[in-house]
PDB file of N, CA and C in Angstrom:
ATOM      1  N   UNK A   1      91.527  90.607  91.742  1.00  0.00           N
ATOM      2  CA  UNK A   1      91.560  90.250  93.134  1.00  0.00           C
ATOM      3  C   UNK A   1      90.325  89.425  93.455  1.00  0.00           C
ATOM      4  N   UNK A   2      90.485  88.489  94.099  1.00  0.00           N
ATOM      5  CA  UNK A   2      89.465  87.578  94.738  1.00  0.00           C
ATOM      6  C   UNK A   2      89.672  87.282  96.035  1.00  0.00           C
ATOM      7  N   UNK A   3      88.453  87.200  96.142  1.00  0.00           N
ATOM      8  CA  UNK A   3      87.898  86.632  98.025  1.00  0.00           C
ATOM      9  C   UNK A   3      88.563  85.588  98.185  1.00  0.00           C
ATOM     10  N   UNK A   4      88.588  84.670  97.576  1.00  0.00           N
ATOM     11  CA  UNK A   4      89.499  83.225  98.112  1.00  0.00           C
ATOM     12  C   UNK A   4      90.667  82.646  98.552  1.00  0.00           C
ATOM     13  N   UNK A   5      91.874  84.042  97.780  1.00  0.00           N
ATOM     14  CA  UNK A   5      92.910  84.285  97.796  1.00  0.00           C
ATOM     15  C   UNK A   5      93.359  85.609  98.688  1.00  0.00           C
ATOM     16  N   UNK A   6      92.574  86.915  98.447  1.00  0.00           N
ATOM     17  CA  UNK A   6      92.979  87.858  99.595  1.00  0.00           C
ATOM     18  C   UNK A   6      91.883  88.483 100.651  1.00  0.00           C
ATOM     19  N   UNK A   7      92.490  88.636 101.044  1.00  0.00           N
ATOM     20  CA  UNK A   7      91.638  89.775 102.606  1.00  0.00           C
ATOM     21  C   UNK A   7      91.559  91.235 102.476  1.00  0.00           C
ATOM     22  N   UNK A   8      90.833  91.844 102.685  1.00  0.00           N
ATOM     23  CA  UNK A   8      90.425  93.321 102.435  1.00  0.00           C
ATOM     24  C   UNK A   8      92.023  93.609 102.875  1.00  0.00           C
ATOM     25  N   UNK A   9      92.534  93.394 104.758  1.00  0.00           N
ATOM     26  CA  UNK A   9      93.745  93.697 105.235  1.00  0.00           C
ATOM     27  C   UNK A   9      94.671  93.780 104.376  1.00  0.00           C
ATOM     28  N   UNK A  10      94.913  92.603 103.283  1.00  0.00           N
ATOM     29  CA  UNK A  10      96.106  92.692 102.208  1.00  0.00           C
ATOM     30  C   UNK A  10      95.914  93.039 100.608  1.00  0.00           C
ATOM     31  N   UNK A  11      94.622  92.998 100.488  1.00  0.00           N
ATOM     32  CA  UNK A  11      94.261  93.972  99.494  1.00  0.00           C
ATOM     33  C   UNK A  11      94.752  95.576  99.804  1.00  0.00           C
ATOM     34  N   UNK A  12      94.267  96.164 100.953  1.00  0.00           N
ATOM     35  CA  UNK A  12      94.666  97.404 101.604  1.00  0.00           C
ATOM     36  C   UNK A  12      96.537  97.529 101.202  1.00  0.00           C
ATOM     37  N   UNK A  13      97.258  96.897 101.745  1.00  0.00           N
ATOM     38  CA  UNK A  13      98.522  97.019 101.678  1.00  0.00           C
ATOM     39  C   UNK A  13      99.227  96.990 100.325  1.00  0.00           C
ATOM     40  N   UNK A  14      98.184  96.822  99.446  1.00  0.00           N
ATOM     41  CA  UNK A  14      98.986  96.447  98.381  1.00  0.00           C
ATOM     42  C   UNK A  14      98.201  97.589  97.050  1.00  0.00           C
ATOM     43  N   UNK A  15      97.494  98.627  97.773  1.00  0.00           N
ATOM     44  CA  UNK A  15      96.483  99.434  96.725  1.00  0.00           C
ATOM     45  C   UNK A  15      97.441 100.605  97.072  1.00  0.00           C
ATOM     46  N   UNK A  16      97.047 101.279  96.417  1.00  0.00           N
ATOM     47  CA  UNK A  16      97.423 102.868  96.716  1.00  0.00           C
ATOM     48  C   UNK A  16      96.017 104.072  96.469  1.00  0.00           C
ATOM     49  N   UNK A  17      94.972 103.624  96.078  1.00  0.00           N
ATOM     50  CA  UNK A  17      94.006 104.374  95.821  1.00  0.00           C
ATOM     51  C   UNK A  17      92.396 103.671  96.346  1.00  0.00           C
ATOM     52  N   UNK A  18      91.829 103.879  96.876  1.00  0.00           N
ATOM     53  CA  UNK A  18      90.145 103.412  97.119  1.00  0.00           C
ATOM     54  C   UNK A  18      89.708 104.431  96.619  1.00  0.00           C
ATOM     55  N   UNK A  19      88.086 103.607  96.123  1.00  0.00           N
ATOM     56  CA  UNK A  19      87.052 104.280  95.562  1.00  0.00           C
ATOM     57  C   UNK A  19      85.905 103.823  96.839  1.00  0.00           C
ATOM     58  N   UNK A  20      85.555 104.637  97.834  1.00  0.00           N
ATOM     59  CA  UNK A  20      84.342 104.337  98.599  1.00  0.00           C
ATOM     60  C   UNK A  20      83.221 104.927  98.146  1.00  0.00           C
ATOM     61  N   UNK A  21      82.297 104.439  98.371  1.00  0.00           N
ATOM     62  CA  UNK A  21      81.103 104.374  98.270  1.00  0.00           C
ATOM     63  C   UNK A  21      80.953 105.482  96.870  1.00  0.00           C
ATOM     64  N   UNK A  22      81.447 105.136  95.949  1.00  0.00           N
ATOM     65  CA  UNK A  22      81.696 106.027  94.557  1.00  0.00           C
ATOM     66  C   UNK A  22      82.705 107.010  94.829  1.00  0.00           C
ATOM     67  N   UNK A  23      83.556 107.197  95.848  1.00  0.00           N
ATOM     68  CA  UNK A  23      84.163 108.649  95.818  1.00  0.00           C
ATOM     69  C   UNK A  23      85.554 107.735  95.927  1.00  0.00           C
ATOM     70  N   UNK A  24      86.539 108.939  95.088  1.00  0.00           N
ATOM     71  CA  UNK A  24      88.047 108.040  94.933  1.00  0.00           C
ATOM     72  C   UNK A  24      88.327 109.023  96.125  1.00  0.00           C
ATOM     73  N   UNK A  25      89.545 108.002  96.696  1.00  0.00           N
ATOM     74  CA  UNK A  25      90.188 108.757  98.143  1.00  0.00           C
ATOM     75  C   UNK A  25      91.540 108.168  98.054  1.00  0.00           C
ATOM     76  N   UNK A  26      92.626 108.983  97.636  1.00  0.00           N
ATOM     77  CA  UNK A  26      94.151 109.200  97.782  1.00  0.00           C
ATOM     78  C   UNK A  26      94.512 108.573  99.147  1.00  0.00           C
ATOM     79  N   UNK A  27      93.983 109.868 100.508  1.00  0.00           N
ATOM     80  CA  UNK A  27      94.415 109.571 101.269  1.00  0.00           C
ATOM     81  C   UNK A  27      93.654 108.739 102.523  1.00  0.00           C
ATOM     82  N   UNK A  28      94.381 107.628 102.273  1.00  0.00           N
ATOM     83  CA  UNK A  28      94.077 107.038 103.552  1.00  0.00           C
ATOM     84  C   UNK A  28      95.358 106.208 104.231  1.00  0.00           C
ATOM     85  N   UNK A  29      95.187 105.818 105.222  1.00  0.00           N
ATOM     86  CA  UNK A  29      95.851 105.485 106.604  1.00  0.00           C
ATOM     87  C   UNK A  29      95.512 103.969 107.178  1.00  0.00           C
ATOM     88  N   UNK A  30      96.678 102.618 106.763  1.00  0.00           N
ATOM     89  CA  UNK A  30      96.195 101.690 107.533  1.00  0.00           C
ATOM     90  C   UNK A  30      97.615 101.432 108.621  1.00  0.00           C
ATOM     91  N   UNK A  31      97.250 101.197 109.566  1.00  0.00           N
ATOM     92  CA  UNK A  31      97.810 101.079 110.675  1.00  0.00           C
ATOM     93  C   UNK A  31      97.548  99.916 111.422  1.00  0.00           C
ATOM     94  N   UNK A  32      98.117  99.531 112.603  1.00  0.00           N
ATOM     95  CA  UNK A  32      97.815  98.192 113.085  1.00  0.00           C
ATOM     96  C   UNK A  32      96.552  98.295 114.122  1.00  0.00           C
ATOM     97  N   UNK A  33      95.623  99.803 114.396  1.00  0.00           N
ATOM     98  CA  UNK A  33      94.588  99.362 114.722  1.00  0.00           C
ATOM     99  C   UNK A  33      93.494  99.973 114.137  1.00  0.00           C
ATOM    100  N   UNK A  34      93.495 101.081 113.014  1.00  0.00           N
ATOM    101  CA  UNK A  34      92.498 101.021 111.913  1.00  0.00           C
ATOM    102  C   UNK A  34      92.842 101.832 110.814  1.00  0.00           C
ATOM    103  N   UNK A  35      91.625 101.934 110.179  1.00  0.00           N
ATOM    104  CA  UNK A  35      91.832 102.156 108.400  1.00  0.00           C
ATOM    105  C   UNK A  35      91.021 103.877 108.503  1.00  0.00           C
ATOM    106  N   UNK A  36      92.006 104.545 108.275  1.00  0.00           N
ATOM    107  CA  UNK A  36      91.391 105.835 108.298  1.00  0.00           C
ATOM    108  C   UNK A  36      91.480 106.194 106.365  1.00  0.00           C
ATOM    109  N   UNK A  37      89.970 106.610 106.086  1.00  0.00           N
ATOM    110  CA  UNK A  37      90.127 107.579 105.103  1.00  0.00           C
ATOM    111  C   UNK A  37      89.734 108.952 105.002  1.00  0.00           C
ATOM    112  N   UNK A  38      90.031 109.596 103.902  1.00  0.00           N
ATOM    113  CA  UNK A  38      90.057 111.030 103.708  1.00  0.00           C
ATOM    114  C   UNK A  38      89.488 111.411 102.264  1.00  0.00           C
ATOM    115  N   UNK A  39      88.457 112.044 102.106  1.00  0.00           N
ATOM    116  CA  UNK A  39      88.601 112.328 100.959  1.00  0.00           C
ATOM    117  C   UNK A  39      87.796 113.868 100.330  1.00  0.00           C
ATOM    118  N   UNK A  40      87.261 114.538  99.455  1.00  0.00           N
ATOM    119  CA  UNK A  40      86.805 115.381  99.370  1.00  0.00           C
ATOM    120  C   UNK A  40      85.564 115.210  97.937  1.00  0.00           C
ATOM    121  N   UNK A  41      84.438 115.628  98.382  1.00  0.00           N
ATOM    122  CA  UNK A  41      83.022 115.319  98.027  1.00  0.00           C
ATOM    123  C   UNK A  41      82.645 116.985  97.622  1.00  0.00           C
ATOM    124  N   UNK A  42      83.252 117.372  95.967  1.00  0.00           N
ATOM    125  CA  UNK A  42      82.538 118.558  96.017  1.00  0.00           C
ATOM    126  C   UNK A  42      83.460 119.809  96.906  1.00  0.00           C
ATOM    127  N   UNK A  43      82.985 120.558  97.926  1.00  0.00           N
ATOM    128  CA  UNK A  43      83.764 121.156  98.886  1.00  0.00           C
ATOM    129  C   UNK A  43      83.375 120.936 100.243  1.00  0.00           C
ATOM    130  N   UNK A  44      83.153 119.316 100.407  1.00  0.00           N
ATOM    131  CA  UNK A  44      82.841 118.881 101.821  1.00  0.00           C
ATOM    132  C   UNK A  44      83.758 117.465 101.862  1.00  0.00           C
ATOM    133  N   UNK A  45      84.361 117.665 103.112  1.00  0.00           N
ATOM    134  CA  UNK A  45      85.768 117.163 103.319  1.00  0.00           C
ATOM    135  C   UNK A  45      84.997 115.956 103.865  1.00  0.00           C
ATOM    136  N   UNK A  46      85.462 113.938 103.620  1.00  0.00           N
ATOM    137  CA  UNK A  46      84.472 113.214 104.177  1.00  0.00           C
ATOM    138  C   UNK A  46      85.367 112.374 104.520  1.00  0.00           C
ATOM    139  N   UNK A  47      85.291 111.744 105.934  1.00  0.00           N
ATOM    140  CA  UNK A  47      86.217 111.041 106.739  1.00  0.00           C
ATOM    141  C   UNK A  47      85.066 109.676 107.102  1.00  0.00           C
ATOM    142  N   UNK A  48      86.205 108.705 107.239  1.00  0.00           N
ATOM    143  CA  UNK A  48      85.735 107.637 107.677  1.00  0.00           C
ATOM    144  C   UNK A  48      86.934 106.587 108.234  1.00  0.00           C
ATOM    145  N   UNK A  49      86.621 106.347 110.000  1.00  0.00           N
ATOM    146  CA  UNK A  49      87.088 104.972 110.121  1.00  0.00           C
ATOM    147  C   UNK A  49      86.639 103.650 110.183  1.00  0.00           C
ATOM    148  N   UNK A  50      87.744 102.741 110.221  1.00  0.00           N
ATOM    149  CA  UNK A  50      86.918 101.042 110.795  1.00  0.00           C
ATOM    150  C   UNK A  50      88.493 100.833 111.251  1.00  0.00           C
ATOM    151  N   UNK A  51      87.937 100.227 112.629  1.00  0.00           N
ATOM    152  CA  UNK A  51      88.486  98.990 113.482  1.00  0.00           C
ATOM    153  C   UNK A  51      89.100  97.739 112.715  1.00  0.00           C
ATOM    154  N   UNK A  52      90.430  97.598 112.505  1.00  0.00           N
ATOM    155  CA  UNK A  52      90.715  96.238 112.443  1.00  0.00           C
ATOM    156  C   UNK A  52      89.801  95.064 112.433  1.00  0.00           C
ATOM    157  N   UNK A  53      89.220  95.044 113.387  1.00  0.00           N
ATOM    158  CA  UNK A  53      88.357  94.021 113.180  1.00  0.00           C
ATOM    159  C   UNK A  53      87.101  94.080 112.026  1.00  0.00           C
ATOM    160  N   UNK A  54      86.383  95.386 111.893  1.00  0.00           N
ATOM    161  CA  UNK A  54      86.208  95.894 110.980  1.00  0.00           C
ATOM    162  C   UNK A  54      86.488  95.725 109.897  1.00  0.00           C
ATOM    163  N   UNK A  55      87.967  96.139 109.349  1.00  0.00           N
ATOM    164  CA  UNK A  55      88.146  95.426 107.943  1.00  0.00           C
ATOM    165  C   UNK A  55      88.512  94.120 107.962  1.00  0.00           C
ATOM    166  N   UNK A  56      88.684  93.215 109.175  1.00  0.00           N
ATOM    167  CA  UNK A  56      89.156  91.828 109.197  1.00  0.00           C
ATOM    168  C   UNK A  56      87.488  91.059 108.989  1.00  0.00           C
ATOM    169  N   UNK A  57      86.491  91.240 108.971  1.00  0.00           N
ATOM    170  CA  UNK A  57      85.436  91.206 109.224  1.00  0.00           C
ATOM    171  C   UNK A  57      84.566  91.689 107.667  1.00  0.00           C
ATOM    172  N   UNK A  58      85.231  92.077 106.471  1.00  0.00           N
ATOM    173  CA  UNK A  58      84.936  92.663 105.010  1.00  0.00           C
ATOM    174  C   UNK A  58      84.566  91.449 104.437  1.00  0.00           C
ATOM    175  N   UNK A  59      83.515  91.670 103.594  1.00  0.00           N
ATOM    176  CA  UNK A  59      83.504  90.769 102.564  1.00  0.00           C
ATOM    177  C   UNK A  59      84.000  90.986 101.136  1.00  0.00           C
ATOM    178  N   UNK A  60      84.486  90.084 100.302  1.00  0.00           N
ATOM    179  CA  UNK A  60      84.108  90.342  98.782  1.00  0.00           C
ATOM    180  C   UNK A  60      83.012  89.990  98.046  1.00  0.00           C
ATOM    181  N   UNK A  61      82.590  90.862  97.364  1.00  0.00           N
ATOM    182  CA  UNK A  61      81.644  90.674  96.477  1.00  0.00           C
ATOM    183  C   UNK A  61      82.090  90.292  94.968  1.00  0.00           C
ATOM    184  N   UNK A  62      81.997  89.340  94.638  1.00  0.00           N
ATOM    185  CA  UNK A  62      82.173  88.985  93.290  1.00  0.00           C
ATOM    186  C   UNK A  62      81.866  89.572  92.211  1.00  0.00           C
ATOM    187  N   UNK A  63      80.270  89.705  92.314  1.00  0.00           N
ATOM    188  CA  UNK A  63      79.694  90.311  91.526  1.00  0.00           C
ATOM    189  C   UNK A  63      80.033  92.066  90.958  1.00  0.00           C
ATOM    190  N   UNK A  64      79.492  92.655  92.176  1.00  0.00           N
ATOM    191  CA  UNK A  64      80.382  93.790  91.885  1.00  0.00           C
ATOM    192  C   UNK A  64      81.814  94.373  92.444  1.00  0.00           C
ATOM    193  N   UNK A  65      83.144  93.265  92.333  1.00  0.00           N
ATOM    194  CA  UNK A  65      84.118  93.511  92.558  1.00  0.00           C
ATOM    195  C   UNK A  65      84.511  94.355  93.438  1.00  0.00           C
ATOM    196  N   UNK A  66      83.663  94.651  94.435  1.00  0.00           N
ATOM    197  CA  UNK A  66      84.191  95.346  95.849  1.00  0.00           C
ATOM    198  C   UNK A  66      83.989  94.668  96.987  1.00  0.00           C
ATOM    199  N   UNK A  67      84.451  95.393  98.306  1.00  0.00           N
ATOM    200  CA  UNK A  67      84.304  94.487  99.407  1.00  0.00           C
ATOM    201  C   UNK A  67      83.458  95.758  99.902  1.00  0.00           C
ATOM    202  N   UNK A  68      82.717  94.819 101.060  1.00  0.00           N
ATOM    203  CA  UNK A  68      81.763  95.143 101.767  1.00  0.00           C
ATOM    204  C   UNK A  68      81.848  95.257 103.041  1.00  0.00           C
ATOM    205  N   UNK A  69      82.153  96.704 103.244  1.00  0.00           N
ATOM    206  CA  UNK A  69      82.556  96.768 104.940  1.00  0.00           C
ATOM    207  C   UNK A  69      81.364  97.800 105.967  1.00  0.00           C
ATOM    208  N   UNK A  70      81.131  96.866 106.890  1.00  0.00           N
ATOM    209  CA  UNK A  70      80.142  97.894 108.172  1.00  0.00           C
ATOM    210  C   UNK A  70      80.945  97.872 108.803  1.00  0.00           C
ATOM    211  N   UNK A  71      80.710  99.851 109.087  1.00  0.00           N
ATOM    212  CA  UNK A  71      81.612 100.317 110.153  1.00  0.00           C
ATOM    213  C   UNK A  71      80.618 101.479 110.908  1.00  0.00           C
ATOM    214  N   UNK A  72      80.481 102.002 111.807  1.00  0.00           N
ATOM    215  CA  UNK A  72      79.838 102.655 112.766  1.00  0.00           C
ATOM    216  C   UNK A  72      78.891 103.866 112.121  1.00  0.00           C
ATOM    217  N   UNK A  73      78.820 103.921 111.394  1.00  0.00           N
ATOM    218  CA  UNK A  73      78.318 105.063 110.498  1.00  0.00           C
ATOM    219  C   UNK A  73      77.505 103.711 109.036  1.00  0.00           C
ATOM    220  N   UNK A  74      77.109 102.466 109.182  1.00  0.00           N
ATOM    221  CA  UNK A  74      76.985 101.440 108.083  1.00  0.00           C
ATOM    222  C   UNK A  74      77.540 101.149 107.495  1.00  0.00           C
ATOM    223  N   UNK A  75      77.255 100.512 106.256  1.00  0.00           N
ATOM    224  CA  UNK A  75      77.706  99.544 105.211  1.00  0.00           C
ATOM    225  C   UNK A  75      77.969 100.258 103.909  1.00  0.00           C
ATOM    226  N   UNK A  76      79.314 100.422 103.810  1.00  0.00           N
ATOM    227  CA  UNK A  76      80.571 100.655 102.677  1.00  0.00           C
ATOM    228  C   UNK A  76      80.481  99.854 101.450  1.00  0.00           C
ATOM    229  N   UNK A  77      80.964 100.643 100.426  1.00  0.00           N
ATOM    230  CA  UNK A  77      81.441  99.546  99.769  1.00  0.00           C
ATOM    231  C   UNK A  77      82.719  99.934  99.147  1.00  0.00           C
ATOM    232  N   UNK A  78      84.553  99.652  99.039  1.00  0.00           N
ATOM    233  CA  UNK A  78      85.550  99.499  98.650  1.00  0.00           C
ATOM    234  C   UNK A  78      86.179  99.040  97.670  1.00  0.00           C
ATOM    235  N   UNK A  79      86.606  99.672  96.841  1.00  0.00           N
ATOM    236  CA  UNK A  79      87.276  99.422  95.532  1.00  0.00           C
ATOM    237  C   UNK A  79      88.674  99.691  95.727  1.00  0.00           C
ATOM    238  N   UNK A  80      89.831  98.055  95.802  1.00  0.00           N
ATOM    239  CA  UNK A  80      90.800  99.025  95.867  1.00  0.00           C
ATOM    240  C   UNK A  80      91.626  99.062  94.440  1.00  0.00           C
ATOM    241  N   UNK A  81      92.088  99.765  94.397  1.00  0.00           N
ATOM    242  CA  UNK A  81      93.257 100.236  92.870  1.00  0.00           C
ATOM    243  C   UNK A  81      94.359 100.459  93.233  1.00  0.00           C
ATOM    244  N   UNK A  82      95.235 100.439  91.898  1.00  0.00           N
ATOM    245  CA  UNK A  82      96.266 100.977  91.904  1.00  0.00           C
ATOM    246  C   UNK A  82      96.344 102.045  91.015  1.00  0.00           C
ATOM    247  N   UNK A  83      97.157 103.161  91.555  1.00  0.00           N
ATOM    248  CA  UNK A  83      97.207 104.166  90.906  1.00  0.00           C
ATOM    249  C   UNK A  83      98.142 103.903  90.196  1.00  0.00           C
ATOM    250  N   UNK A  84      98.330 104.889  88.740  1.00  0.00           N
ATOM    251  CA  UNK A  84      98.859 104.756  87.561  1.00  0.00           C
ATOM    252  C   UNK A  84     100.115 106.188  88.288  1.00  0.00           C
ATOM    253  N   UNK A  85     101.319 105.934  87.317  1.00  0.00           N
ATOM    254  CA  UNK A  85     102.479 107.038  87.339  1.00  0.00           C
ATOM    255  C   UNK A  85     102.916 107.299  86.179  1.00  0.00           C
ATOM    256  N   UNK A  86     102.119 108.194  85.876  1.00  0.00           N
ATOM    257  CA  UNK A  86     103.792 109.042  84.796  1.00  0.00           C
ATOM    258  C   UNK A  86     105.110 108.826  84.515  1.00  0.00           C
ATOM    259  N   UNK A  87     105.522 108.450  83.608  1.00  0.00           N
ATOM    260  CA  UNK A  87     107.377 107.974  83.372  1.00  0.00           C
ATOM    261  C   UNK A  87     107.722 109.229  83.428  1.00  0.00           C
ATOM    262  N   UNK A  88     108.374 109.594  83.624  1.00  0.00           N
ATOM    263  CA  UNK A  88     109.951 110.602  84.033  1.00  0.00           C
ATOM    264  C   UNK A  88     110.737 110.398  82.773  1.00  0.00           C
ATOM    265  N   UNK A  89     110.281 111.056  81.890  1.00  0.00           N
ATOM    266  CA  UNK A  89     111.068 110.815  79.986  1.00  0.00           C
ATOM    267  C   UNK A  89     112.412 111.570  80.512  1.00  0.00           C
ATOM    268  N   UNK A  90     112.418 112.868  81.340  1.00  0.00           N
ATOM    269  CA  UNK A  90     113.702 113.396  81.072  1.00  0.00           C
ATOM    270  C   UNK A  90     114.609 112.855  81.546  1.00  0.00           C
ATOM    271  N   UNK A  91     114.341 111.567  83.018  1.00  0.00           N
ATOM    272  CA  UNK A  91     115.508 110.955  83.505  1.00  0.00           C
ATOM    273  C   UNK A  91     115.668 109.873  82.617  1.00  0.00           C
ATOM    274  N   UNK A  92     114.561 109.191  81.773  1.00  0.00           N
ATOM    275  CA  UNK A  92     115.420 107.998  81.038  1.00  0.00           C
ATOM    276  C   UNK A  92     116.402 108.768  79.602  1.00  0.00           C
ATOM    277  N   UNK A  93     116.028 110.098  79.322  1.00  0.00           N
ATOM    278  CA  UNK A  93     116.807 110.905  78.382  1.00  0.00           C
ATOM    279  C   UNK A  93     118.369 111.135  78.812  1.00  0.00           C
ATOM    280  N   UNK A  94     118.314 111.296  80.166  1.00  0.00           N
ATOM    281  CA  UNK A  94     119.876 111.579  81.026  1.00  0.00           C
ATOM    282  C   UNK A  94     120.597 110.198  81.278  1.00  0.00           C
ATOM    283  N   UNK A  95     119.867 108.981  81.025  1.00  0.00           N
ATOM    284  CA  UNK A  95     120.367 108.039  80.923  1.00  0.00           C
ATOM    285  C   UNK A  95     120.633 107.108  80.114  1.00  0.00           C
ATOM    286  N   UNK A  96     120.326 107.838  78.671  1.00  0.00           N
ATOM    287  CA  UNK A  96     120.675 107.302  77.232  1.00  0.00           C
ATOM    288  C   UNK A  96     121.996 108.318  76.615  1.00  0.00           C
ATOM    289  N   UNK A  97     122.391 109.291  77.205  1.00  0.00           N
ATOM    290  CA  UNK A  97     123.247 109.851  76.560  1.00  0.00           C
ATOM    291  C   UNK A  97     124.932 109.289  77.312  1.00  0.00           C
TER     292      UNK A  97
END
């Protein structure tokens, strides 16, 4: 992914997993007026939003392949991924016989 070609906004839509500020977070929430995440640090539960404008407002960093977002609490940094899935061997087994 590159800055030149996408926007944090459509990077977002197209990840299924962030790594903020070192911590991976499953769940998060983009919506048409912000980016909620969720995640768990240890046994302390750690939330964070930004404003649309907020992530419309992200940079990429080249260097270290994340974007760079300030949001009310400072400056983030975002990794997005895609999460990996497991094949389902027993349904392609029910569909070779």
């Amino acid at each position: 992914m590159t800055a030149a070609t996408d926007t944090l906004l459509t990077a977002l839509q197209a990840c299924d997993m962030l790594e903020i500020d070192g911590l991976h977070a499953f769940d998060f929430t983009l919506d048409d007026q912000q980016l909620l995440i969720e995640c768990m640090d240890g046994r302390a539960a750690k939330r964070w939003s930004f404003s649309l404008a907020q992530v419309n407002a992200a940079t990429f960093d080249d260097t270290l392949q994340s974007w760079t977002i300030v949001g009310d609490s400072g400056e983030h940094r975002l990794v997005c991924m895609s999460a990996f899935s497991a094949r389902n061997d027993e349904e392609d087994e029910h569909e070779d016989a």
